[in-house]
PDB file of N, CA and C in Angstrom:
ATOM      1  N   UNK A   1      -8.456  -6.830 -20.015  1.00  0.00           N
ATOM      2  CA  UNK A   1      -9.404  -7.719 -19.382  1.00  0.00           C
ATOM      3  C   UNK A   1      -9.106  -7.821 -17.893  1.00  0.00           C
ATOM      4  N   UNK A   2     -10.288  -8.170 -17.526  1.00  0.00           N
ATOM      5  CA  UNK A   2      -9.839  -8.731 -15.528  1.00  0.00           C
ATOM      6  C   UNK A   2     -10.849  -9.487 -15.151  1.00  0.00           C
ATOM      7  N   UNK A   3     -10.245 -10.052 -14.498  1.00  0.00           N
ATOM      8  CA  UNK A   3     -10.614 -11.512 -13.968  1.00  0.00           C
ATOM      9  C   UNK A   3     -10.902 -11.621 -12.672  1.00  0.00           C
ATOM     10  N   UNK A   4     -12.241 -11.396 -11.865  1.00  0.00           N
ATOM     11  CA  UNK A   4     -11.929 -11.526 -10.603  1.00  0.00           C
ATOM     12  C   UNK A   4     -12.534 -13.163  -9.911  1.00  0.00           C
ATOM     13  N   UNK A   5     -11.736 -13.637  -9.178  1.00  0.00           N
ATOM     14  CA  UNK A   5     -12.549 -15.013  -8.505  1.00  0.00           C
ATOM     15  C   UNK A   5     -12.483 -15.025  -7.499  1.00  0.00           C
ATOM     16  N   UNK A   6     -13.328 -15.563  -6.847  1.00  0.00           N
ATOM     17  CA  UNK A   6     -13.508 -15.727  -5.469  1.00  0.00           C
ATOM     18  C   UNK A   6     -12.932 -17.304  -4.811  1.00  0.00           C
ATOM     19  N   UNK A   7     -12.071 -16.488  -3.933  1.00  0.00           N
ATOM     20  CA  UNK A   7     -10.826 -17.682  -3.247  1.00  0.00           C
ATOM     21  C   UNK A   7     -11.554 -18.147  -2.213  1.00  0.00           C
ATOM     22  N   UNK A   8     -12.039 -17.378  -1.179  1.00  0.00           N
ATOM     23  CA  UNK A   8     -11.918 -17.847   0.543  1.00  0.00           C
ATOM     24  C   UNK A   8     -12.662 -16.863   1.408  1.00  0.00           C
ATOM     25  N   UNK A   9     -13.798 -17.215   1.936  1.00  0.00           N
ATOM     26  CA  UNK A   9     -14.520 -16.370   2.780  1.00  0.00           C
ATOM     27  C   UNK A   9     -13.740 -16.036   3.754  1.00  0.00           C
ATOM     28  N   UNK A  10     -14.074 -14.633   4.787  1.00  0.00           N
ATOM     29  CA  UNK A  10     -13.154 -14.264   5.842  1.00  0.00           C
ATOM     30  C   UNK A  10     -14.463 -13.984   6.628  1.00  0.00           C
ATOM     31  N   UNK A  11     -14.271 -14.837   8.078  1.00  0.00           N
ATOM     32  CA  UNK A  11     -15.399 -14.092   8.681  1.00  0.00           C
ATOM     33  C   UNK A  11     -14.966 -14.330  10.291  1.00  0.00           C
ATOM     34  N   UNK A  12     -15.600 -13.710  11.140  1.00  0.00           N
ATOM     35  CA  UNK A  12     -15.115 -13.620  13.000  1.00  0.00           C
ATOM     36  C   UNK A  12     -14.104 -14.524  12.836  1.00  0.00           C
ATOM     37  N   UNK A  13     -14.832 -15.929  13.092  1.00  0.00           N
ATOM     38  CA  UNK A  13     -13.653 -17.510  13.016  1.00  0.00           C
ATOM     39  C   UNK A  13     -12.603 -17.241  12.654  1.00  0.00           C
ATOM     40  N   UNK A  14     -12.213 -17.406  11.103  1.00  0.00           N
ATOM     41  CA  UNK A  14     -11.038 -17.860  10.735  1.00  0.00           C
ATOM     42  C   UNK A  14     -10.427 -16.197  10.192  1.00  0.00           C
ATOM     43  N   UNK A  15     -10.613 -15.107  10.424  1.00  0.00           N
ATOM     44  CA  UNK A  15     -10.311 -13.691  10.007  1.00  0.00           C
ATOM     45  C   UNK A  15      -8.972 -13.864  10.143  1.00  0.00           C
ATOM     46  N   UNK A  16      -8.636 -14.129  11.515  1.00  0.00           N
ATOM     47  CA  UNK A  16      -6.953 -14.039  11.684  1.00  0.00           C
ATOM     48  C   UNK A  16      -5.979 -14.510  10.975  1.00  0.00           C
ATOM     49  N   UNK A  17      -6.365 -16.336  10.843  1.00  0.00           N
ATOM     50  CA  UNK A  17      -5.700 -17.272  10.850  1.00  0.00           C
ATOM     51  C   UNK A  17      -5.437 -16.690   8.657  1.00  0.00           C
ATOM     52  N   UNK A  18      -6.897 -16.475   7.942  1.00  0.00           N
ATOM     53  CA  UNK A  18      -7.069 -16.263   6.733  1.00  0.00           C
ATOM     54  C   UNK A  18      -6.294 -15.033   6.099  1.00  0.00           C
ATOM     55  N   UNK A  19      -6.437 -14.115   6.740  1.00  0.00           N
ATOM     56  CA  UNK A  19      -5.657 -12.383   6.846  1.00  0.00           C
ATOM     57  C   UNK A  19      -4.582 -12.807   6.696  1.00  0.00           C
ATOM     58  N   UNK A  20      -3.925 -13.496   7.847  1.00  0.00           N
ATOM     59  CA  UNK A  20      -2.509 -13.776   8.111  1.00  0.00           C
ATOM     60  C   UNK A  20      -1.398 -14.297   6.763  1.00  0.00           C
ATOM     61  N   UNK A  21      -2.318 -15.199   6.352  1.00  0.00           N
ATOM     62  CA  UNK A  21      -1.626 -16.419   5.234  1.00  0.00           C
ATOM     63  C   UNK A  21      -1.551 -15.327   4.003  1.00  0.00           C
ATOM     64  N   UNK A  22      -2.924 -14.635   3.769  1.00  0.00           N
ATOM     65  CA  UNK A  22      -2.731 -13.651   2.565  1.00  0.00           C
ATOM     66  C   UNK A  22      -1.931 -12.994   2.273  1.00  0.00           C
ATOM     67  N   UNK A  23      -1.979 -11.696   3.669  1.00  0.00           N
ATOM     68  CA  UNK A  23      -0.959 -10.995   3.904  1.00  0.00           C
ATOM     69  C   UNK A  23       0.943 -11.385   3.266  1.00  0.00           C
ATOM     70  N   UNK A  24       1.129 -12.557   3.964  1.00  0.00           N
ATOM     71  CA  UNK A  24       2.478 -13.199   4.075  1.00  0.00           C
ATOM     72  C   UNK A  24       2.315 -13.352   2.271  1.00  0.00           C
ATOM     73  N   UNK A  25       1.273 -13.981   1.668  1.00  0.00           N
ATOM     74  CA  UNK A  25       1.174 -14.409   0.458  1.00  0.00           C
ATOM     75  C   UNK A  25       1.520 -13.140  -0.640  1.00  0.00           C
ATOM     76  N   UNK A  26       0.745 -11.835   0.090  1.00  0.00           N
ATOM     77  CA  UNK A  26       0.578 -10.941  -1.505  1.00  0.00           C
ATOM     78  C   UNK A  26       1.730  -9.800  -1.693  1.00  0.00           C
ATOM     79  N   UNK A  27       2.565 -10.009  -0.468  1.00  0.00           N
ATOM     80  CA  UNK A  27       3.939  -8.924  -0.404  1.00  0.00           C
ATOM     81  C   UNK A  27       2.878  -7.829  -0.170  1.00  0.00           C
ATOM     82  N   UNK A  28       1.997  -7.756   0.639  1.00  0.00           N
ATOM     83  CA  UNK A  28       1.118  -6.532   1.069  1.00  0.00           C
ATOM     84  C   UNK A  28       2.340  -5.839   2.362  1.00  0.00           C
ATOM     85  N   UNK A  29       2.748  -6.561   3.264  1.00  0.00           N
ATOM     86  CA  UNK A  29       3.485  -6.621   4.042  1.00  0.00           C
ATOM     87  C   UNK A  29       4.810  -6.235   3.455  1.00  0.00           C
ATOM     88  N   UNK A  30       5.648  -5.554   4.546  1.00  0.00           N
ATOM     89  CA  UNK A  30       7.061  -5.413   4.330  1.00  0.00           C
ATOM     90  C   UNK A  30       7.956  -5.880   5.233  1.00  0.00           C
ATOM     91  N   UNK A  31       8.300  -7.199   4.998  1.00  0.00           N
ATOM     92  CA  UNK A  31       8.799  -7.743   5.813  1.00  0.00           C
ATOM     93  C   UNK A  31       8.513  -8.194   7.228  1.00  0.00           C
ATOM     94  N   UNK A  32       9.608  -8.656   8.073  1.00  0.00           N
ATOM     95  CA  UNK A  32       9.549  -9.999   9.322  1.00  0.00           C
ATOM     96  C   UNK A  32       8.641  -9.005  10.302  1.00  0.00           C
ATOM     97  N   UNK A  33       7.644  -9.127  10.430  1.00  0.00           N
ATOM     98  CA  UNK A  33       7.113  -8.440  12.056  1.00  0.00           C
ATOM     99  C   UNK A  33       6.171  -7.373  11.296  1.00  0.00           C
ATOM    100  N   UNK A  34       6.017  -7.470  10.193  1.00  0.00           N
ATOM    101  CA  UNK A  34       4.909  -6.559   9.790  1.00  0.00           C
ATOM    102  C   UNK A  34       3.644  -6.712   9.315  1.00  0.00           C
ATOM    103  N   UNK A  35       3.703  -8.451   9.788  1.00  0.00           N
ATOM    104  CA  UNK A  35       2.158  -8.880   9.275  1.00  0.00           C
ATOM    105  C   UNK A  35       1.435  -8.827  10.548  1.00  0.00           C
ATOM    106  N   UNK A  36       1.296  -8.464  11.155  1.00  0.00           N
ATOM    107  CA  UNK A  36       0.475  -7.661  12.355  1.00  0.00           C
ATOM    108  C   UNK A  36      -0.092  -6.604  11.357  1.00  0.00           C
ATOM    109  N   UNK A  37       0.762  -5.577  10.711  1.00  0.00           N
ATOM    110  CA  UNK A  37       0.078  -4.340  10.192  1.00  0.00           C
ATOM    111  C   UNK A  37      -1.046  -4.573   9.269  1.00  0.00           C
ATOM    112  N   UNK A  38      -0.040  -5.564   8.420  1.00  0.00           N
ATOM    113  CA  UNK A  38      -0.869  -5.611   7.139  1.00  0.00           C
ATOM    114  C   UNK A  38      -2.321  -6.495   7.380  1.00  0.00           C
ATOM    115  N   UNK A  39      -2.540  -7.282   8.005  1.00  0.00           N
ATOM    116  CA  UNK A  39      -3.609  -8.021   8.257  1.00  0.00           C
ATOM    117  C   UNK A  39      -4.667  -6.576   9.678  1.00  0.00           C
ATOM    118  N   UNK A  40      -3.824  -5.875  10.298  1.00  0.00           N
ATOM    119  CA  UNK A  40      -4.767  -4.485  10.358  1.00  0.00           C
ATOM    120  C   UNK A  40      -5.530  -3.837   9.495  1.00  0.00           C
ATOM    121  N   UNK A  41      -4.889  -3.773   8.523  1.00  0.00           N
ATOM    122  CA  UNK A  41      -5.240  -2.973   7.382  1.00  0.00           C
ATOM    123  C   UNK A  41      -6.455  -3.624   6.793  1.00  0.00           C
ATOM    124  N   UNK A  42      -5.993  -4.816   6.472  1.00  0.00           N
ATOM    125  CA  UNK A  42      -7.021  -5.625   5.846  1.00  0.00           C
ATOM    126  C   UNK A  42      -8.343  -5.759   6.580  1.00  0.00           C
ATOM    127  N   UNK A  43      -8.122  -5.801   7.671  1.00  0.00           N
ATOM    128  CA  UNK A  43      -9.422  -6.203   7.833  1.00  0.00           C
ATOM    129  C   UNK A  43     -10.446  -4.482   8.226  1.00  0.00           C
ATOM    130  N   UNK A  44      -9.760  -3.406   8.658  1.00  0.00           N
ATOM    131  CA  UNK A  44      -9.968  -2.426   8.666  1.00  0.00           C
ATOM    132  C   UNK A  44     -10.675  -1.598   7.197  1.00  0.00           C
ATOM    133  N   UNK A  45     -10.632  -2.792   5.911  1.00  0.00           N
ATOM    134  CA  UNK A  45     -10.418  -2.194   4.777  1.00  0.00           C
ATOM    135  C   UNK A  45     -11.977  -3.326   4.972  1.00  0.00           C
ATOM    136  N   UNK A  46     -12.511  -4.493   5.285  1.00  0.00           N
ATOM    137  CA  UNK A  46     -13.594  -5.290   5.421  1.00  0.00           C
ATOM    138  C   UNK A  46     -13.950  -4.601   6.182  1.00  0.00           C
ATOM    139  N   UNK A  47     -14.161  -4.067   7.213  1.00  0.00           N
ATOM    140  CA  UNK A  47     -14.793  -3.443   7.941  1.00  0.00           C
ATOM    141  C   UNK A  47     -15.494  -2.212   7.687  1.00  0.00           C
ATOM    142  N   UNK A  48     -14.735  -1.351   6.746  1.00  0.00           N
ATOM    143  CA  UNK A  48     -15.218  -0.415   6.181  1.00  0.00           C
ATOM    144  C   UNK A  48     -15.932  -0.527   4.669  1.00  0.00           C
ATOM    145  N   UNK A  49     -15.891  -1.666   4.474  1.00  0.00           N
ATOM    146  CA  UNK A  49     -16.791  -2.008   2.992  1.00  0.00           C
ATOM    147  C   UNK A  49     -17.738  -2.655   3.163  1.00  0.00           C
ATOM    148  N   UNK A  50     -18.087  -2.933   4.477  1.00  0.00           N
ATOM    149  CA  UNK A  50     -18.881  -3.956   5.292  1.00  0.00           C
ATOM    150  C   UNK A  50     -19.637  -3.428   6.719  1.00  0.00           C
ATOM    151  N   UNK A  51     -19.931  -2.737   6.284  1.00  0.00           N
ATOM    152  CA  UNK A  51     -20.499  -2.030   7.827  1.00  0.00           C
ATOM    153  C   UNK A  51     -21.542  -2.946   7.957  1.00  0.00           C
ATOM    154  N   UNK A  52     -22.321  -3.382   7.954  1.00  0.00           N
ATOM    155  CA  UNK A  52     -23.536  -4.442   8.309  1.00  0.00           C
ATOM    156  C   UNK A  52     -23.400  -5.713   9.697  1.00  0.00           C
ATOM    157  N   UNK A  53     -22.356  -6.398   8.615  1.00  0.00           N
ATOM    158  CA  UNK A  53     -21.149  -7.009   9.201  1.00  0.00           C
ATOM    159  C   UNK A  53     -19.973  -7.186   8.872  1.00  0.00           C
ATOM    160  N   UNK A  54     -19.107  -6.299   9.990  1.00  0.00           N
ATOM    161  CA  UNK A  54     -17.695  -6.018   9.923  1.00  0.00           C
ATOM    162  C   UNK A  54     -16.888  -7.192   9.763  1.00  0.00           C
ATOM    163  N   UNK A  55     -17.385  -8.395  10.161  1.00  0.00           N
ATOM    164  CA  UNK A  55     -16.753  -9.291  10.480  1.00  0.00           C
ATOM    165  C   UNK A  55     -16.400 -10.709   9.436  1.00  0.00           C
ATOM    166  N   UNK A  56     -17.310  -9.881   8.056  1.00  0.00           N
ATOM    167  CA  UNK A  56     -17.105 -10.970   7.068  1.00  0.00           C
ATOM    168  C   UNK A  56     -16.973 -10.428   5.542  1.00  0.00           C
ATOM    169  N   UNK A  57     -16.188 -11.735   5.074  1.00  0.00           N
ATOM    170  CA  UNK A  57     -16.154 -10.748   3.689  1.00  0.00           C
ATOM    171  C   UNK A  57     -15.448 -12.173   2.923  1.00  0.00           C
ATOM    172  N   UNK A  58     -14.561 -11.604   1.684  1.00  0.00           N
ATOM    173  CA  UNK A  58     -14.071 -12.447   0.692  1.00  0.00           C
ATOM    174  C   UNK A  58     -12.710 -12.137   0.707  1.00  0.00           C
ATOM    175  N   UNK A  59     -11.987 -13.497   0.414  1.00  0.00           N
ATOM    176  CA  UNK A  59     -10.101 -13.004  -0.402  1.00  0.00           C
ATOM    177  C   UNK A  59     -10.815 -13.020  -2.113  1.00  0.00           C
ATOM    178  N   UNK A  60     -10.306 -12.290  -2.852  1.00  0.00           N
ATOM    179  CA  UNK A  60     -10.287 -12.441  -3.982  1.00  0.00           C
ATOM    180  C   UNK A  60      -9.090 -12.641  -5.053  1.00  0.00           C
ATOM    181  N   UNK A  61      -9.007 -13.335  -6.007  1.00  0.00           N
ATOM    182  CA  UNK A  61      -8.098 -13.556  -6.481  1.00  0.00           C
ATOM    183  C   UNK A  61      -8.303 -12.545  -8.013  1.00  0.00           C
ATOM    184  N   UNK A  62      -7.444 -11.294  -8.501  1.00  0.00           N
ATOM    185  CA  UNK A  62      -7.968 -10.217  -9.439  1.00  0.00           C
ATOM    186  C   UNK A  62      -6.302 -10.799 -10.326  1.00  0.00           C
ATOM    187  N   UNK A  63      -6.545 -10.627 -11.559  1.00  0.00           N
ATOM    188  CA  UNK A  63      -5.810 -10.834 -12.403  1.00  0.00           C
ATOM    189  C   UNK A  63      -6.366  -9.851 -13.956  1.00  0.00           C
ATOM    190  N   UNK A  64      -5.380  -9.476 -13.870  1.00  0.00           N
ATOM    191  CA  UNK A  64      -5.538  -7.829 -15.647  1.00  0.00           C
ATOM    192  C   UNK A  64      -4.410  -8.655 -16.901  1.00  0.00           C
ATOM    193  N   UNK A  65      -4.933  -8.482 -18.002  1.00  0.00           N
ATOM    194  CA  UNK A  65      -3.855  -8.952 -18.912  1.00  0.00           C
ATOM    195  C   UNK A  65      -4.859  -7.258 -19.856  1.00  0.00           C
ATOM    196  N   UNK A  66      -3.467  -6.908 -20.811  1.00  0.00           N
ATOM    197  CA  UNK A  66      -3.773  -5.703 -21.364  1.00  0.00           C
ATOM    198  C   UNK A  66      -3.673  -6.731 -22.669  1.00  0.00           C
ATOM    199  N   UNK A  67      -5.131  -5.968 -23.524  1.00  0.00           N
ATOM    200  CA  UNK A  67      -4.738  -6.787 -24.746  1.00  0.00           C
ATOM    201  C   UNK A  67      -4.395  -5.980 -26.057  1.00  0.00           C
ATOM    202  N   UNK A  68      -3.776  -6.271 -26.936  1.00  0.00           N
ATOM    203  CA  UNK A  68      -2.758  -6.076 -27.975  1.00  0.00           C
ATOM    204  C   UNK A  68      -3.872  -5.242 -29.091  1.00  0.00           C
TER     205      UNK A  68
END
């Protein structure tokens, strides 16, 4: 099964401040000084799923349980 929900819009405004917290949150990042990258990525990854507008999108929260 999977579960996807919707956490937290990301858009121009709060992109940085929202990216940032995730990033630090999902161990996307590797360590002290690398959430610069990872919040690159991210939004480079909205931007390209979003061509319309680059500048907005969703955090999602995805959860899988395998069943028996």
């Amino acid at each position: 099964d999977i579960n996807i929900t919707s956490i937290e819009p990301v858009d121009a405004l709060n992109m940085g401040r929202v990216l940032t917290r995730y990033a630090r949150q999902s161990g996307f990042y590797k360590g002290h000084g690398r959430v610069d990258d990872a919040v690159s990525e991210w939004a480079k990854a909205i931007n390209e799923l979003n061509p319309n507008n680059p500048t907005a999108g969703w955090i999602y929260k995805v959860e899988t349980r395998v069943g028996d």
